[in-house]
PDB file of N, CA and C in Angstrom:
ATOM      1  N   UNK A   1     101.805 -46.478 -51.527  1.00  0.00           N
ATOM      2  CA  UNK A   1     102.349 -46.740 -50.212  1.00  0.00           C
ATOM      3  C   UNK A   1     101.975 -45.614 -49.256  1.00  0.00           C
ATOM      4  N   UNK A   2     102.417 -44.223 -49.806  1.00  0.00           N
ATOM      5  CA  UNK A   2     101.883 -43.046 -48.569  1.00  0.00           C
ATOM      6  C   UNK A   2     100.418 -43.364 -48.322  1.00  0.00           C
ATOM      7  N   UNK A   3      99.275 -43.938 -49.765  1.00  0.00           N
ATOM      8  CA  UNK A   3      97.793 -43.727 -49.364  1.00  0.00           C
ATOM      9  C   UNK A   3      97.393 -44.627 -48.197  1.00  0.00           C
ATOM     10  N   UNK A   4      98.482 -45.801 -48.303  1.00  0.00           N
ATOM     11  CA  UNK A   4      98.166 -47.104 -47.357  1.00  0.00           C
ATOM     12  C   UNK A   4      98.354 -46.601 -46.020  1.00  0.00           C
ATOM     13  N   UNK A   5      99.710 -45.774 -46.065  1.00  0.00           N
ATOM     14  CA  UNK A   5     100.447 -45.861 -44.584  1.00  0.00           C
ATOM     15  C   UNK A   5      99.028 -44.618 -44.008  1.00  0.00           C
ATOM     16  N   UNK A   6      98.292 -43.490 -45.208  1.00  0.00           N
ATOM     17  CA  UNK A   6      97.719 -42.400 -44.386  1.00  0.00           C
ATOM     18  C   UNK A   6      96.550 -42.973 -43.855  1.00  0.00           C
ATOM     19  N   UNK A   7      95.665 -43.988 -44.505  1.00  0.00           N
ATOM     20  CA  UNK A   7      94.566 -44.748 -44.226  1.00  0.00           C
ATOM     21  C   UNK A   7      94.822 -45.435 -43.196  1.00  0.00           C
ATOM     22  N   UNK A   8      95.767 -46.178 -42.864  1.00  0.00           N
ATOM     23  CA  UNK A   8      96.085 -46.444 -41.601  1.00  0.00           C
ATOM     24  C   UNK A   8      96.267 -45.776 -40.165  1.00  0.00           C
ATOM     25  N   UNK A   9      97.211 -44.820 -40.264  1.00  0.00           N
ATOM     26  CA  UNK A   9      97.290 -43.648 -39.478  1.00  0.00           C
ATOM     27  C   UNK A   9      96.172 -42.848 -39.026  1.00  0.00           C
ATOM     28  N   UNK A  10      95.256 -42.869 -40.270  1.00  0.00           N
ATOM     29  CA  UNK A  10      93.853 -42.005 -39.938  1.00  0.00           C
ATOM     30  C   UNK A  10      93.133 -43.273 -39.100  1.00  0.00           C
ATOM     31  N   UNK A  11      92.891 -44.259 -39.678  1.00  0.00           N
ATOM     32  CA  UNK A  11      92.227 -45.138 -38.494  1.00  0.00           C
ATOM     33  C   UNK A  11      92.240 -45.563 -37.222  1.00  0.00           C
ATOM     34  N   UNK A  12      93.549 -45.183 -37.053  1.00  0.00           N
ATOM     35  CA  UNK A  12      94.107 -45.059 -35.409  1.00  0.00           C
ATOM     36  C   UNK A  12      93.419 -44.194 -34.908  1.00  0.00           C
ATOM     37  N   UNK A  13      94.060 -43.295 -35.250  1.00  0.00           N
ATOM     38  CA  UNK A  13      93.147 -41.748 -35.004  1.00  0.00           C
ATOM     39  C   UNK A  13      91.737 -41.683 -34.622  1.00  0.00           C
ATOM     40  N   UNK A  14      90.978 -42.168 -35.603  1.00  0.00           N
ATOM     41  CA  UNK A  14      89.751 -42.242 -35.648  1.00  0.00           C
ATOM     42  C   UNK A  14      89.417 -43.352 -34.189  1.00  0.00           C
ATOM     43  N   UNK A  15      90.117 -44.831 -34.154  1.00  0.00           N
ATOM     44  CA  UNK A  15      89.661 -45.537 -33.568  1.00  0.00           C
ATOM     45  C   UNK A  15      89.861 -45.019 -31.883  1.00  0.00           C
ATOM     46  N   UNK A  16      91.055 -44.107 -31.326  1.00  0.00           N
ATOM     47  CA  UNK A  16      91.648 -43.659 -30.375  1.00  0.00           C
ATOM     48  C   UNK A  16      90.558 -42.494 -30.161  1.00  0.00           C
ATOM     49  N   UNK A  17      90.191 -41.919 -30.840  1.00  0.00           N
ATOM     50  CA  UNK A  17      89.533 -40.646 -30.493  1.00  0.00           C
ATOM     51  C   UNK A  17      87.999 -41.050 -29.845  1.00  0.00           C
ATOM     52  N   UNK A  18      87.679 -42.483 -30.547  1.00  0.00           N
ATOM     53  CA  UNK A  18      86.032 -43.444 -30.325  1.00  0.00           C
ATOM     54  C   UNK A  18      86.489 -43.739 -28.994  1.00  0.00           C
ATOM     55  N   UNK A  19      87.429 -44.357 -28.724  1.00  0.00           N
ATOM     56  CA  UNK A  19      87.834 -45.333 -27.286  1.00  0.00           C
ATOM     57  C   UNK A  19      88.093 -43.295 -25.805  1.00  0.00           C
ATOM     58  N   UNK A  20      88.412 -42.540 -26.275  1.00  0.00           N
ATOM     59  CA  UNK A  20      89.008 -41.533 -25.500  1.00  0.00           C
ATOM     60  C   UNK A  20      87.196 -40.993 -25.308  1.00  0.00           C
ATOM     61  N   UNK A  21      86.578 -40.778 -26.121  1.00  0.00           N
ATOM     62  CA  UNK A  21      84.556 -40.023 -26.268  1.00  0.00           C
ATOM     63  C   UNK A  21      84.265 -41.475 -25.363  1.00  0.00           C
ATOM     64  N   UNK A  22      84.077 -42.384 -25.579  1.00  0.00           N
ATOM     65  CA  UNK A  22      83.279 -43.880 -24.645  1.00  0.00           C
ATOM     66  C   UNK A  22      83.703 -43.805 -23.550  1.00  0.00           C
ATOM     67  N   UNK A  23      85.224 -43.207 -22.707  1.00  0.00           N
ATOM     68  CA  UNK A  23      85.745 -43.389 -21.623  1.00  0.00           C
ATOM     69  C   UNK A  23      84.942 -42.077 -20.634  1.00  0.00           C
ATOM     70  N   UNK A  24      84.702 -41.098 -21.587  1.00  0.00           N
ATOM     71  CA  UNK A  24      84.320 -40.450 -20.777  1.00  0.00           C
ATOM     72  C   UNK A  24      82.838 -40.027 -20.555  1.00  0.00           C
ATOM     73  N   UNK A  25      82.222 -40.429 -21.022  1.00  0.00           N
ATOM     74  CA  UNK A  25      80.824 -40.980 -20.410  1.00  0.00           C
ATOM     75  C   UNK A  25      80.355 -41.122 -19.113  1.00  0.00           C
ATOM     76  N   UNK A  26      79.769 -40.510 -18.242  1.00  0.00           N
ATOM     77  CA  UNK A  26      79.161 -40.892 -17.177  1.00  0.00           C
ATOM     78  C   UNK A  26      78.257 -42.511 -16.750  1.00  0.00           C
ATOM     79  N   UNK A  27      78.666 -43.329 -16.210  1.00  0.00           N
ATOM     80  CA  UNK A  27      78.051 -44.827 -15.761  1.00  0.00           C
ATOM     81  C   UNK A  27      76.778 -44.225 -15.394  1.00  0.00           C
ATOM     82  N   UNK A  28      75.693 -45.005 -16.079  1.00  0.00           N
ATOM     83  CA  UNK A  28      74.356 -44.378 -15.401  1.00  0.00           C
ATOM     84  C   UNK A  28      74.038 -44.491 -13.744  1.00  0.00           C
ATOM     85  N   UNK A  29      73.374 -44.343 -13.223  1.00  0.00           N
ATOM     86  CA  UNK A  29      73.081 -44.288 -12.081  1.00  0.00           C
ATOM     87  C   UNK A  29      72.617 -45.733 -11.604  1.00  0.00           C
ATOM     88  N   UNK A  30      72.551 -46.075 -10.692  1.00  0.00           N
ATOM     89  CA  UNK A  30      72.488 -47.863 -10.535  1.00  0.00           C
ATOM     90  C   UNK A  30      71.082 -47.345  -9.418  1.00  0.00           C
ATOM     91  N   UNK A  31      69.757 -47.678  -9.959  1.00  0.00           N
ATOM     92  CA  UNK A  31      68.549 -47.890  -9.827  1.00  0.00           C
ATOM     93  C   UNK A  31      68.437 -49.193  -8.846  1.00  0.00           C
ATOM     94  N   UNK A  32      67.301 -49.102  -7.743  1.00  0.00           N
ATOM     95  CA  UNK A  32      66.888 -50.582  -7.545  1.00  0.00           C
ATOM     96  C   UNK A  32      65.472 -50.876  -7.878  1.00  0.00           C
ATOM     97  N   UNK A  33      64.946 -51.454  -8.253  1.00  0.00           N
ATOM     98  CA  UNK A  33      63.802 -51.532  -9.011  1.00  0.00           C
ATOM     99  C   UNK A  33      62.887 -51.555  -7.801  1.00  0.00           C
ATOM    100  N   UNK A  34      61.631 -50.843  -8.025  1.00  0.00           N
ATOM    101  CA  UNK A  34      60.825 -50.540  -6.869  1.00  0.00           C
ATOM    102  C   UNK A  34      60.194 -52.056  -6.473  1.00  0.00           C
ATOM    103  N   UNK A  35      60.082 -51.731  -4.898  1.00  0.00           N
ATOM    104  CA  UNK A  35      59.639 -52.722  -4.465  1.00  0.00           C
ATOM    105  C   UNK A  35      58.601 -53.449  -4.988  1.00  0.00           C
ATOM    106  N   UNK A  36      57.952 -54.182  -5.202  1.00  0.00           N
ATOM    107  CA  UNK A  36      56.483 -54.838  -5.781  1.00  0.00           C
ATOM    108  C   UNK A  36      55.337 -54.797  -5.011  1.00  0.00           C
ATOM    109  N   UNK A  37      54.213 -54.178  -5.521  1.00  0.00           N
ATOM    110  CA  UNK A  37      53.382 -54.139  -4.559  1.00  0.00           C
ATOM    111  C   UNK A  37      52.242 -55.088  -4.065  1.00  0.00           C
ATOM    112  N   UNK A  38      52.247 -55.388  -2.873  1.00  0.00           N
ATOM    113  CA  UNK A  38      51.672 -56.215  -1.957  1.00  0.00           C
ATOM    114  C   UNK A  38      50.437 -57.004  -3.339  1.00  0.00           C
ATOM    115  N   UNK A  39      50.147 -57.604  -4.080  1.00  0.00           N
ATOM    116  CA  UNK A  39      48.777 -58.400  -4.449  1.00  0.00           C
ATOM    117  C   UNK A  39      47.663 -58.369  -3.301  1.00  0.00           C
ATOM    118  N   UNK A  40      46.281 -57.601  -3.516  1.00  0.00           N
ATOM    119  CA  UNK A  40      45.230 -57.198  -3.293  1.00  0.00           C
ATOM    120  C   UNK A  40      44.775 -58.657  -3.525  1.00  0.00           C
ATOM    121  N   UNK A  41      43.739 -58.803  -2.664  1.00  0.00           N
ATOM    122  CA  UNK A  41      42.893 -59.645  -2.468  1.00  0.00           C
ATOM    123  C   UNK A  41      42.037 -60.372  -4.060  1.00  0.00           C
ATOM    124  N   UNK A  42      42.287 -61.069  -4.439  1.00  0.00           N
ATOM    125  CA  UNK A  42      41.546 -61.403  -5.626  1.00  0.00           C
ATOM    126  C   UNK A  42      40.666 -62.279  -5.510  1.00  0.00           C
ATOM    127  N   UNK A  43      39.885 -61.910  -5.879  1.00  0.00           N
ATOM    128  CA  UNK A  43      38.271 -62.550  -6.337  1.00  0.00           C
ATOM    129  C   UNK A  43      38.626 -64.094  -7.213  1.00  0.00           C
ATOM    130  N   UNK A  44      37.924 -64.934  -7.007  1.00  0.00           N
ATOM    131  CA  UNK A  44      38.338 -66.228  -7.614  1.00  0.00           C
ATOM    132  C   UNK A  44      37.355 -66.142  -9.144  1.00  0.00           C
ATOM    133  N   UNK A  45      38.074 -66.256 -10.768  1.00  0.00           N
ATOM    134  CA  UNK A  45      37.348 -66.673 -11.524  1.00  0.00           C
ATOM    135  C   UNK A  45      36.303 -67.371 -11.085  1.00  0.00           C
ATOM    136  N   UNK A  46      34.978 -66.615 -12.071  1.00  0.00           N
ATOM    137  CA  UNK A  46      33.729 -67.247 -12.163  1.00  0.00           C
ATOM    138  C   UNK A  46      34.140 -68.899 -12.763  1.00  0.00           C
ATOM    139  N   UNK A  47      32.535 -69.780 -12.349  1.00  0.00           N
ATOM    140  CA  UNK A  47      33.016 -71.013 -12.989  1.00  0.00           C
ATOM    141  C   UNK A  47      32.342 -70.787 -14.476  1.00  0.00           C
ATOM    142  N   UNK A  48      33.192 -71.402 -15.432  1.00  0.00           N
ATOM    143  CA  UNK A  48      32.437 -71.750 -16.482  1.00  0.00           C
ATOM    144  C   UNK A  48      31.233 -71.798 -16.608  1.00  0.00           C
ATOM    145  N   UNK A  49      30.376 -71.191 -17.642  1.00  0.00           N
ATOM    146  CA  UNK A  49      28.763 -71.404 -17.383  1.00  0.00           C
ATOM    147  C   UNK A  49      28.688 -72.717 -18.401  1.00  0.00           C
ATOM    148  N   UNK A  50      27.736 -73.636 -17.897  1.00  0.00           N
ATOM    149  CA  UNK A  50      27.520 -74.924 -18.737  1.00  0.00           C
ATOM    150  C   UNK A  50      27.135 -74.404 -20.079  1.00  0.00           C
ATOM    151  N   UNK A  51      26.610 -75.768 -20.741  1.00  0.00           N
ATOM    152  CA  UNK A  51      25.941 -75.681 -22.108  1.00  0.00           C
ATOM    153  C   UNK A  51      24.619 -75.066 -21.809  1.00  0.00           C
ATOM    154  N   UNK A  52      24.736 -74.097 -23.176  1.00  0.00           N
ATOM    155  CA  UNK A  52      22.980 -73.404 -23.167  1.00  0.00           C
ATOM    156  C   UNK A  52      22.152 -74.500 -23.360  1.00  0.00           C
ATOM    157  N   UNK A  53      20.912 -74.305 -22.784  1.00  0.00           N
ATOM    158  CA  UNK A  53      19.691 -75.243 -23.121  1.00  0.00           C
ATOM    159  C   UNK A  53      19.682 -75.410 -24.472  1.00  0.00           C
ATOM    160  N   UNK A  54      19.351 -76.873 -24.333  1.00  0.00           N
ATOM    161  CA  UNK A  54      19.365 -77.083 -25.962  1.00  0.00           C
ATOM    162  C   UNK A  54      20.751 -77.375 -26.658  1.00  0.00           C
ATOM    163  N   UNK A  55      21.594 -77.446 -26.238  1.00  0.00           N
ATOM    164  CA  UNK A  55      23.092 -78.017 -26.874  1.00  0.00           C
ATOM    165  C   UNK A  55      23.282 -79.299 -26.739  1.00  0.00           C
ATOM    166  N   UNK A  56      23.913 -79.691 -27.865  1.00  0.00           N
ATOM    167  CA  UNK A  56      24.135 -81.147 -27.596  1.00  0.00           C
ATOM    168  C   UNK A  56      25.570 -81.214 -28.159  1.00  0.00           C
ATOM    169  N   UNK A  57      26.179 -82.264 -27.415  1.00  0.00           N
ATOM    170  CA  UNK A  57      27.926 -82.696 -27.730  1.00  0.00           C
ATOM    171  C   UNK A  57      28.256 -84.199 -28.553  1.00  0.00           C
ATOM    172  N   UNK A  58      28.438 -84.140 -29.618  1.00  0.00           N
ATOM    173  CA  UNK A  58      28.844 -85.628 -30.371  1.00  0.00           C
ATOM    174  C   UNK A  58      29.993 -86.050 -30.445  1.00  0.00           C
ATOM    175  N   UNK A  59      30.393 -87.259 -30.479  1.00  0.00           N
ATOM    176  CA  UNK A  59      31.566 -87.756 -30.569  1.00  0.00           C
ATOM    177  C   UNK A  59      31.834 -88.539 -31.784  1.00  0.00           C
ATOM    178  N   UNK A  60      32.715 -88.425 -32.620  1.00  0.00           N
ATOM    179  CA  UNK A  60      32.433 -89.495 -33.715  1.00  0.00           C
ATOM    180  C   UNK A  60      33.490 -90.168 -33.474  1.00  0.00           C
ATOM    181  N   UNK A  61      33.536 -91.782 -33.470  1.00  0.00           N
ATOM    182  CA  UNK A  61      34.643 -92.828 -33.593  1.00  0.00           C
ATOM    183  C   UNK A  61      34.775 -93.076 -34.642  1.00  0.00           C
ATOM    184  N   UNK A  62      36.247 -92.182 -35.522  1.00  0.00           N
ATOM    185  CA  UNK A  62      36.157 -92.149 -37.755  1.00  0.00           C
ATOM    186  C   UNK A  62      36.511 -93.651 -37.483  1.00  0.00           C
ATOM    187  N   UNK A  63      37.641 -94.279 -36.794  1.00  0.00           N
ATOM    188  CA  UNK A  63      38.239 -95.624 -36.601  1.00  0.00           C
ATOM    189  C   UNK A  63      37.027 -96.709 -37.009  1.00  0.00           C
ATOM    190  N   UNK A  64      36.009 -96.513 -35.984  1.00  0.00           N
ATOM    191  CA  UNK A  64      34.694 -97.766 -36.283  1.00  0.00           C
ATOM    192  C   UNK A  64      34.170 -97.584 -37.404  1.00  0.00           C
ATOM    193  N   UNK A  65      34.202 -96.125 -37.918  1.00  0.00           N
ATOM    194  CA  UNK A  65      33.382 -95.779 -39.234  1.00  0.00           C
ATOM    195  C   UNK A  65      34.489 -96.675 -40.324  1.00  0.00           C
ATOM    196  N   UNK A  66      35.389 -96.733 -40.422  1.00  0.00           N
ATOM    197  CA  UNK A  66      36.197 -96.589 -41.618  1.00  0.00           C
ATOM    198  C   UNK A  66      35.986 -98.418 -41.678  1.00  0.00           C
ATOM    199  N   UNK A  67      36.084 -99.078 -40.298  1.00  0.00           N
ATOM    200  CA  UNK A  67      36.515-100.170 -40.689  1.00  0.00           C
ATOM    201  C   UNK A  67      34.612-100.802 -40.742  1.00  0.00           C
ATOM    202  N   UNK A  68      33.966-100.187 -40.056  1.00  0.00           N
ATOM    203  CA  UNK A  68      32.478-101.077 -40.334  1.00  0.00           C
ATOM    204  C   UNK A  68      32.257-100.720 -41.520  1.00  0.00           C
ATOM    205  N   UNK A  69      32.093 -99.793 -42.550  1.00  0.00           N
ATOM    206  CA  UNK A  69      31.445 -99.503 -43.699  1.00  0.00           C
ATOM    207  C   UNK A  69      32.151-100.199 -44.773  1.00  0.00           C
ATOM    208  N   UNK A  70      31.446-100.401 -45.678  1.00  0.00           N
ATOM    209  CA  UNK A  70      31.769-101.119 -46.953  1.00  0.00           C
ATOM    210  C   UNK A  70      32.996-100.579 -47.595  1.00  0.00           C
ATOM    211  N   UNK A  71      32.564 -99.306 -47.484  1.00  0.00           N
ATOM    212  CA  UNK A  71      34.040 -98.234 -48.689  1.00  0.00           C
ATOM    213  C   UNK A  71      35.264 -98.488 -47.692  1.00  0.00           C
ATOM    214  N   UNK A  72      35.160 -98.356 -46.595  1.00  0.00           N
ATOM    215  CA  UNK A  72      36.092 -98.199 -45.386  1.00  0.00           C
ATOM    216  C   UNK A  72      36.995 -99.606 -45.732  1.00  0.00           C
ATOM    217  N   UNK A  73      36.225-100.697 -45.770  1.00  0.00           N
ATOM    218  CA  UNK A  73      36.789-102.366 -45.518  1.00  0.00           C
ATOM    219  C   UNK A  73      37.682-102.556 -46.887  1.00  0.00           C
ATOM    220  N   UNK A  74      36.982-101.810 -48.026  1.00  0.00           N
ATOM    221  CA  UNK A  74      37.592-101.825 -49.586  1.00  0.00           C
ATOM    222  C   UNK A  74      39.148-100.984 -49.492  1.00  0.00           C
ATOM    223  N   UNK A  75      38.694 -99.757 -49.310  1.00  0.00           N
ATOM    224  CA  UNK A  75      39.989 -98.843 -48.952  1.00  0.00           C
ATOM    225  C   UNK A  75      40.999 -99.289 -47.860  1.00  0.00           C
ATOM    226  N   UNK A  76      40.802-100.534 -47.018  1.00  0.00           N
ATOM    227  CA  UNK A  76      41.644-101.127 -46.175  1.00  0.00           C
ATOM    228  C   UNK A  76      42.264-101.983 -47.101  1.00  0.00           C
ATOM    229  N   UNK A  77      41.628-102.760 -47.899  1.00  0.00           N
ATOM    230  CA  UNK A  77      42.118-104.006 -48.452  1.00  0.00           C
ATOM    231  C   UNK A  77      43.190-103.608 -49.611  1.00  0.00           C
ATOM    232  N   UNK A  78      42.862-102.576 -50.089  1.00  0.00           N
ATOM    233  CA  UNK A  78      43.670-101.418 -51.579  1.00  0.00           C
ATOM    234  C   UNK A  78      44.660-101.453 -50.637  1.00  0.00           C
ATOM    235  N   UNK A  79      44.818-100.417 -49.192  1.00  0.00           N
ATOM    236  CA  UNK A  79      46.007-100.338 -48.613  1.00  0.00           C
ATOM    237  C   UNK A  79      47.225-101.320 -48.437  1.00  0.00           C
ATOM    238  N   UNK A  80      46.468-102.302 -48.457  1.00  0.00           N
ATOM    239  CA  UNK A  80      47.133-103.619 -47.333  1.00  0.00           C
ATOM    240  C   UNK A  80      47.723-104.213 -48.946  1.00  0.00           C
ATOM    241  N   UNK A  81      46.825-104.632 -50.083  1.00  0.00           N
ATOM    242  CA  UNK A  81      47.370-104.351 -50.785  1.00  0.00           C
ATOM    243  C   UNK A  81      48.952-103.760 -51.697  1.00  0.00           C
ATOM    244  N   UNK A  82      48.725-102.683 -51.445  1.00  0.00           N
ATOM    245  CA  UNK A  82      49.614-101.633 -51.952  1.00  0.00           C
ATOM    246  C   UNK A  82      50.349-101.845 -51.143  1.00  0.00           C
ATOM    247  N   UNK A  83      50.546-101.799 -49.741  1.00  0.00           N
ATOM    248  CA  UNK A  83      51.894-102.297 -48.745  1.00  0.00           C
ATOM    249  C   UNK A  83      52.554-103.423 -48.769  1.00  0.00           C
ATOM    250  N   UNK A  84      51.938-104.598 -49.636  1.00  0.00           N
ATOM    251  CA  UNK A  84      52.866-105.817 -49.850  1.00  0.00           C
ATOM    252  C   UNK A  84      53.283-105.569 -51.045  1.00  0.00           C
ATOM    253  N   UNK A  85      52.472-104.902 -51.987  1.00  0.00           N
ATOM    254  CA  UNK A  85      53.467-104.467 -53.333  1.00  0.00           C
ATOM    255  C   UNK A  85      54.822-103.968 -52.938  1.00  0.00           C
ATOM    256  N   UNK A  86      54.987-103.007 -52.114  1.00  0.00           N
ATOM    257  CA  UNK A  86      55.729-101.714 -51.791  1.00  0.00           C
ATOM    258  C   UNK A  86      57.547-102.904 -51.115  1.00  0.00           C
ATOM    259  N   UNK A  87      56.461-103.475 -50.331  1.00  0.00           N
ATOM    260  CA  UNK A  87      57.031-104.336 -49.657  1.00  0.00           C
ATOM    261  C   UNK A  87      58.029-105.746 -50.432  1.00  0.00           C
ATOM    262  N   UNK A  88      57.220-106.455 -51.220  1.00  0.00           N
ATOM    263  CA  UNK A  88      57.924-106.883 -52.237  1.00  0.00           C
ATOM    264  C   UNK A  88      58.512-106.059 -53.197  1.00  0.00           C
ATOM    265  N   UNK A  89      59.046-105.135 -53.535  1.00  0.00           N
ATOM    266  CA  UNK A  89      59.807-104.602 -54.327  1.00  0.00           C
ATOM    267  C   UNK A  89      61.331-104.248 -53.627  1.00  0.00           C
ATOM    268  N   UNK A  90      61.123-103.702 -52.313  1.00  0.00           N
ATOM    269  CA  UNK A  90      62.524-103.637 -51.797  1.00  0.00           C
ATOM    270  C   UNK A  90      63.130-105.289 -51.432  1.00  0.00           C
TER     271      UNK A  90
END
């Protein structure tokens, strides 16, 4: 009982003495943040330089590939397949 009541007593202490050191602290000084300075004239980004001579750009449509080719039309039919299995079971 005394160890309870001194552990207590000391924590007051302790906590009163934290709150009495924080009070007396000086508030920092209240700053206004410097004005911003005026933006200088800027030069407009260069444009993009095109493709070097000699480049070329491809596009592939996988969609037309998958369904014109033979493997493509097989691997559709397995799918379609397998989704009415899936489908008849629930």
């Amino acid at each position: 009982m005394n160890v309870l009541r001194t552990m207590i007593v000391g924590g007051l202490v302790m906590a009163s003495a934290a709150g009495v050191a924080f009070a007396q602290t000086t508030p920092p000084a209240t700053q206004q943040p410097p004005a911003p300075a005026k933006p200088e004239a800027q030069t407009p980004a260069p444009a993009p330089a095109p493709f070097p001579e000699g480049a070329r750009v491809a596009y592939i449509f996988m969609q037309g590939i998958f369904n014109g080719s033979a493997e493509g039309k097989a691997a559709a039919a397995k799918m379609q397949e397998f989704e009415q299995q899936k489908t008849a079971e629930i």
